[in-house]
PDB file of N, CA and C in Angstrom:
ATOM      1  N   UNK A   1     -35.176   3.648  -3.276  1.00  0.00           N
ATOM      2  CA  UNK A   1     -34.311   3.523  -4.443  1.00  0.00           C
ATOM      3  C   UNK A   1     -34.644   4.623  -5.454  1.00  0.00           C
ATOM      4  N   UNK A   2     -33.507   5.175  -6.134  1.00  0.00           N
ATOM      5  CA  UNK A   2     -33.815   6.264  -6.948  1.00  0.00           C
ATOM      6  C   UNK A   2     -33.680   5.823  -8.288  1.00  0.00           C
ATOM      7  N   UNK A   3     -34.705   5.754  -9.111  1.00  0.00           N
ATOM      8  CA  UNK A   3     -34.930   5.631 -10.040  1.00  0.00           C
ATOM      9  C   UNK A   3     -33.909   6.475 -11.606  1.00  0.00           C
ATOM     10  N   UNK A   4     -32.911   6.187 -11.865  1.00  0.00           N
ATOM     11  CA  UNK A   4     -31.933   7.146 -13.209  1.00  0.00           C
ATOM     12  C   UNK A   4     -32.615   7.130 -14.607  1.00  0.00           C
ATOM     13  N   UNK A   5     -32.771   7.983 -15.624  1.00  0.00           N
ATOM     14  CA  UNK A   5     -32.645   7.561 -16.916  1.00  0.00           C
ATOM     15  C   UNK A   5     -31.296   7.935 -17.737  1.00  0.00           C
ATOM     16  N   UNK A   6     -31.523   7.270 -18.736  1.00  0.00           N
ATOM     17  CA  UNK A   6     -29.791   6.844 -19.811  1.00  0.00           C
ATOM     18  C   UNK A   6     -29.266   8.582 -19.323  1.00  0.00           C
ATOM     19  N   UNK A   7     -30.488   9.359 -20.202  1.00  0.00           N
ATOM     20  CA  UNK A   7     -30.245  11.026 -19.829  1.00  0.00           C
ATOM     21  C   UNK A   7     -29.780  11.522 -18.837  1.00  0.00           C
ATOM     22  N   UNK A   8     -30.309  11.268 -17.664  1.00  0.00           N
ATOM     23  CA  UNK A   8     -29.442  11.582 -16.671  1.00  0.00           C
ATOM     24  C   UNK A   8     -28.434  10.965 -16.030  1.00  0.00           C
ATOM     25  N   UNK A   9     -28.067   9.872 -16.315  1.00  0.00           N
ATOM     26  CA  UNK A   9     -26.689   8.949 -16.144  1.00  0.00           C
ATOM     27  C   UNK A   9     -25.563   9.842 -16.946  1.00  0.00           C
ATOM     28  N   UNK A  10     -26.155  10.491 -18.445  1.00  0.00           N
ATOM     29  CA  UNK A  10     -25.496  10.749 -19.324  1.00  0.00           C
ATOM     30  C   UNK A  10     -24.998  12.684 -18.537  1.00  0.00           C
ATOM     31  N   UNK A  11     -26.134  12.874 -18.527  1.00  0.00           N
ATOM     32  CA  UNK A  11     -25.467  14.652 -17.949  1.00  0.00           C
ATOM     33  C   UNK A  11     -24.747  14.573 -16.777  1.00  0.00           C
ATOM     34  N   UNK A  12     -25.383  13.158 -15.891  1.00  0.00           N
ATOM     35  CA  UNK A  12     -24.307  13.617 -14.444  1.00  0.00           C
ATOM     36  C   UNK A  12     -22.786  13.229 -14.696  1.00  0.00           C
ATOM     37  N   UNK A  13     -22.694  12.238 -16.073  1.00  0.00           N
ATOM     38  CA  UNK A  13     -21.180  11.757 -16.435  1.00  0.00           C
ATOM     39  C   UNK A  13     -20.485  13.037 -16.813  1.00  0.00           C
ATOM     40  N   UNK A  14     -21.561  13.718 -17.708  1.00  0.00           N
ATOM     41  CA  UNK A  14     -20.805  15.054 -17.994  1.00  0.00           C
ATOM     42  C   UNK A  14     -20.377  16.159 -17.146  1.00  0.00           C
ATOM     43  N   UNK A  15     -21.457  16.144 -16.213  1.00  0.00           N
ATOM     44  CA  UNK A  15     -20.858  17.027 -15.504  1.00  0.00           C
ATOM     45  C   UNK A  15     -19.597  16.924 -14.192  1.00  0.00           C
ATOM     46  N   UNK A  16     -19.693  15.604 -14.039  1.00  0.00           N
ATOM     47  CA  UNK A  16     -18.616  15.043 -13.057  1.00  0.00           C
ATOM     48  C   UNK A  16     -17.309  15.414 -13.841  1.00  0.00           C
ATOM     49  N   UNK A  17     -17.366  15.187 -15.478  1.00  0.00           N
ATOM     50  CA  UNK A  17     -15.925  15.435 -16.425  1.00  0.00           C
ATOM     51  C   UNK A  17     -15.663  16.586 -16.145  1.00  0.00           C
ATOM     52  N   UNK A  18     -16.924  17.421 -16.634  1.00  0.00           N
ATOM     53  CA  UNK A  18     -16.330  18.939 -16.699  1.00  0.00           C
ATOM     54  C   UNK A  18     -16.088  19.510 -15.147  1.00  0.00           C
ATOM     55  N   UNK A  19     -16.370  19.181 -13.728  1.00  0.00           N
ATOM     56  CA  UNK A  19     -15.819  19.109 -12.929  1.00  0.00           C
ATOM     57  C   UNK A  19     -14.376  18.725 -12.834  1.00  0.00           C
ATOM     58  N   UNK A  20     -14.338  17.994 -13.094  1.00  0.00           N
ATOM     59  CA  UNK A  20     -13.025  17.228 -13.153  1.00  0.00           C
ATOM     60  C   UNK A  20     -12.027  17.834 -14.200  1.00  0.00           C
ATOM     61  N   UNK A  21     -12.258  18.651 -15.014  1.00  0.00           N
ATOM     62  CA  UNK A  21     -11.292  19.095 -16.026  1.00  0.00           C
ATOM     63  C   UNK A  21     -11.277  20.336 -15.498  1.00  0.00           C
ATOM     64  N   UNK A  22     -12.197  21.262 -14.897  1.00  0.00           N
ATOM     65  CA  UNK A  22     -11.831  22.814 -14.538  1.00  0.00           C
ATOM     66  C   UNK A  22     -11.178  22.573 -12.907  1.00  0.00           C
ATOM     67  N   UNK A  23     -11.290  21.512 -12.754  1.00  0.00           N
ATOM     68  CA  UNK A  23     -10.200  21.202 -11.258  1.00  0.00           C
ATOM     69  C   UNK A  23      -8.454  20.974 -11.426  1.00  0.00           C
ATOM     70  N   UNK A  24      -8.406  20.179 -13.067  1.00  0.00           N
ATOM     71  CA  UNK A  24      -7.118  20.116 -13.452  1.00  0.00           C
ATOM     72  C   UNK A  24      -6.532  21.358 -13.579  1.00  0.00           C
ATOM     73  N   UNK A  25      -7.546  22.171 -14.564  1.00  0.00           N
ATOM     74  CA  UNK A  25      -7.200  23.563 -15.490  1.00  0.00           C
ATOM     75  C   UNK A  25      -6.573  24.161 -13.887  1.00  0.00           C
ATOM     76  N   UNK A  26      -7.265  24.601 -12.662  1.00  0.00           N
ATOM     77  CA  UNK A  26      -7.151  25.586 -11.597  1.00  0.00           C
ATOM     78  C   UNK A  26      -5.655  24.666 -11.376  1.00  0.00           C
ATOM     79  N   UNK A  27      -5.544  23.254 -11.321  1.00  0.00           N
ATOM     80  CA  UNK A  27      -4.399  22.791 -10.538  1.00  0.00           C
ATOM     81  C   UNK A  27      -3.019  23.560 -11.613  1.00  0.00           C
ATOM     82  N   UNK A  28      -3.146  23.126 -12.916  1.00  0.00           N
ATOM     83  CA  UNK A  28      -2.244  23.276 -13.672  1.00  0.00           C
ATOM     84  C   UNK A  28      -1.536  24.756 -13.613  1.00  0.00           C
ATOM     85  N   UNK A  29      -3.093  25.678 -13.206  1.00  0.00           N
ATOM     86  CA  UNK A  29      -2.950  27.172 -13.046  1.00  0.00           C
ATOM     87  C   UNK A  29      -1.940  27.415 -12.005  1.00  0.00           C
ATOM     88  N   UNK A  30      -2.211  27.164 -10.518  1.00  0.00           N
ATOM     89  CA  UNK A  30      -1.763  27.429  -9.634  1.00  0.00           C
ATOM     90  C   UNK A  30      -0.036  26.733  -9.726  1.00  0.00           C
ATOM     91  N   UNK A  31      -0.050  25.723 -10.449  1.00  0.00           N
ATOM     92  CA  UNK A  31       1.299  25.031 -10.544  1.00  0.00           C
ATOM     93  C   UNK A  31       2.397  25.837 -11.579  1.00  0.00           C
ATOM     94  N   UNK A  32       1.975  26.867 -12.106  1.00  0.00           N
ATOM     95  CA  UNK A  32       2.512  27.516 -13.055  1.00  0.00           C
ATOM     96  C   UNK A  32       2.564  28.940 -12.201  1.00  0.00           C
ATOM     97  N   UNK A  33       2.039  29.299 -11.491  1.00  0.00           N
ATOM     98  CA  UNK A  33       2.292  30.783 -10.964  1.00  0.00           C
ATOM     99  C   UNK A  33       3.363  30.259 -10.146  1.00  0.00           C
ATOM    100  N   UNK A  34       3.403  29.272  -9.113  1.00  0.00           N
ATOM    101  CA  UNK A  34       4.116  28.745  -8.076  1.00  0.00           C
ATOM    102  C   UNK A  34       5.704  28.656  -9.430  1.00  0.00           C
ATOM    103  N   UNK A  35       5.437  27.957 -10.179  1.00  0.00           N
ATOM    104  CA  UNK A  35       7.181  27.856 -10.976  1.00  0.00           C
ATOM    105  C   UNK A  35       7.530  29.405 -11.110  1.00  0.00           C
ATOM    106  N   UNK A  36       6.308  30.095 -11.965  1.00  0.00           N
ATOM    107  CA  UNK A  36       6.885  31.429 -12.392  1.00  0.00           C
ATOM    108  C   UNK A  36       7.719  32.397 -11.328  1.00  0.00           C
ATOM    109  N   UNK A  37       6.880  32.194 -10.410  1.00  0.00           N
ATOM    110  CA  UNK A  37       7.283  33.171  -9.133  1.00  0.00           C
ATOM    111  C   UNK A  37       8.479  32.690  -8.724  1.00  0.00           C
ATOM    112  N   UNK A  38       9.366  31.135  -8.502  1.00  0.00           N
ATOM    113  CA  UNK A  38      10.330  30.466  -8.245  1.00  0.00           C
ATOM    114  C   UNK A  38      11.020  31.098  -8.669  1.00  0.00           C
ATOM    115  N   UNK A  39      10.928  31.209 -10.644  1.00  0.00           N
ATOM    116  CA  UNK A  39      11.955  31.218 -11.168  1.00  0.00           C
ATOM    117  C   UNK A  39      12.531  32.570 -11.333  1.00  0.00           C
ATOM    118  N   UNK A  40      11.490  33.401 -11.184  1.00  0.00           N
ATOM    119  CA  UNK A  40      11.720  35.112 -10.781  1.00  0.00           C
ATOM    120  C   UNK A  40      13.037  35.315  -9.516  1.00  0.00           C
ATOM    121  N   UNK A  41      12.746  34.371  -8.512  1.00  0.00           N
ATOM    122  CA  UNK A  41      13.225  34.764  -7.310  1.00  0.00           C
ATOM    123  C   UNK A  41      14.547  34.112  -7.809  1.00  0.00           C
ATOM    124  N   UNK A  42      14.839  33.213  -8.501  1.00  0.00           N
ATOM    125  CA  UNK A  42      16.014  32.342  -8.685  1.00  0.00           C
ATOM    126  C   UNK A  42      17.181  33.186  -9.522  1.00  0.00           C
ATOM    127  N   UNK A  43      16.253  34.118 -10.208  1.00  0.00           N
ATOM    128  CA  UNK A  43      16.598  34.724 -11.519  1.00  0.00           C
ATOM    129  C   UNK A  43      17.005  36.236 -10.449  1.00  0.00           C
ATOM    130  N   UNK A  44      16.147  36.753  -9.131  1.00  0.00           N
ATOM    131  CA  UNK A  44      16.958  37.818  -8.674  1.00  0.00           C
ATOM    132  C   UNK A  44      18.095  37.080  -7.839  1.00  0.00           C
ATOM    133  N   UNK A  45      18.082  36.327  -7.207  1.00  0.00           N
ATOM    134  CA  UNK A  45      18.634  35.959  -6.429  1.00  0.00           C
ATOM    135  C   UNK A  45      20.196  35.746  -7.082  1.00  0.00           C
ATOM    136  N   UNK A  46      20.471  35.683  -8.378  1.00  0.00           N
ATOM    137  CA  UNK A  46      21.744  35.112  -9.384  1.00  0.00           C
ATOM    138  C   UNK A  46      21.859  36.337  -9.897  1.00  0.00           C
ATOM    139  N   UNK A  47      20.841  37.457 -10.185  1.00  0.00           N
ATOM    140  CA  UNK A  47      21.668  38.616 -10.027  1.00  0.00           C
ATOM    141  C   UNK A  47      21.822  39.599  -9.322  1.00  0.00           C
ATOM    142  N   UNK A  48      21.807  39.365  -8.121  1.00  0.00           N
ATOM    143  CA  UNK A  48      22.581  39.784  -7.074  1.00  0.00           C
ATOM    144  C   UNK A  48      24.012  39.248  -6.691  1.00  0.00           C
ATOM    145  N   UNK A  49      23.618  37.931  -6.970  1.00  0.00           N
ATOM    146  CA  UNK A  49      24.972  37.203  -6.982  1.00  0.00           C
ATOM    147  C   UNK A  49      26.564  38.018  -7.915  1.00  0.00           C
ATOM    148  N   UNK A  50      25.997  37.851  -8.837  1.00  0.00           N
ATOM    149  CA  UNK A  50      26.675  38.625 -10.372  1.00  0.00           C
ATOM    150  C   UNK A  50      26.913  39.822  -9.769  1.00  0.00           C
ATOM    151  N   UNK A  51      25.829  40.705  -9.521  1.00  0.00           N
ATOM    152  CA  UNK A  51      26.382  42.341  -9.030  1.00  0.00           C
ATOM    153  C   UNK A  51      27.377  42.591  -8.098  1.00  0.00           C
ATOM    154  N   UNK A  52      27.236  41.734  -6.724  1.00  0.00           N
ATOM    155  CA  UNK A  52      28.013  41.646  -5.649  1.00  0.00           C
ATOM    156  C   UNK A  52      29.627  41.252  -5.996  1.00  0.00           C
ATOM    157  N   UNK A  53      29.718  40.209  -7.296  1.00  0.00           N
ATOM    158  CA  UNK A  53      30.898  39.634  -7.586  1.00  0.00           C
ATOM    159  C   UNK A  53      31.387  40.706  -8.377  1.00  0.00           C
ATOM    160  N   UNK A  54      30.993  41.350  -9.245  1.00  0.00           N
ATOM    161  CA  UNK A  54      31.372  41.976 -10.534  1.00  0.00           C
ATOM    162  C   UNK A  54      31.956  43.550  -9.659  1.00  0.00           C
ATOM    163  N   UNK A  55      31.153  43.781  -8.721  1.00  0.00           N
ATOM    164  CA  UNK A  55      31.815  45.106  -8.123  1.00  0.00           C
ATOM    165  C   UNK A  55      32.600  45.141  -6.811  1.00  0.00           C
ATOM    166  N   UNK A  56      32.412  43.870  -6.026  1.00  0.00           N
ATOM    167  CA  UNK A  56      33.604  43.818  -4.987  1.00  0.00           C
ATOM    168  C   UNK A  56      34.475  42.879  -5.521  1.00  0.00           C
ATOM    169  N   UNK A  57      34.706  42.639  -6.511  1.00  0.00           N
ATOM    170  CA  UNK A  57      35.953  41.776  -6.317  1.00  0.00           C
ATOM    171  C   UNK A  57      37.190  42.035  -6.766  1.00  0.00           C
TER     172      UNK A  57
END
C-alpha cells in the first residue's frame, strides 16, 4: 500500500487539471485549423463557382 500526503494528493490533482486543460487547449486548436481550412476551401470552391457563371454565361 502506498502511503499519500494532503501535498501530494494536492499536486497530483493539479497536475491531472493542467493535463487535462492543455489536452482541451490542443483539441480546441486542432478543431479550429480543421474549420479554418473548410471554410477556405468553401470560400474557393464559391468562387469558382461565381467566375465560371459570370464569364460563360
Amino acid at each position: 500500500m502506498v502511503v499519500t500526503t494532503k501535498t501530494q494528493k494536492k499536486k497530483t490533482k493539479k497536475r491531472i487539471a493542467a493535463t487535462k486543460m492543455q489536452e482541451s487547449i490542443e483539441n480546441d486548436r486542432k478543431e479550429r485549423q480543421y474549420d479554418d481550412r473548410e471554410f477556405s476551401a468553401s470560400r474557393i470552391r464559391w468562387s469558382r463557382y461565381l467566375l465560371y457563371h459570370l464569364l460563360f454565361k
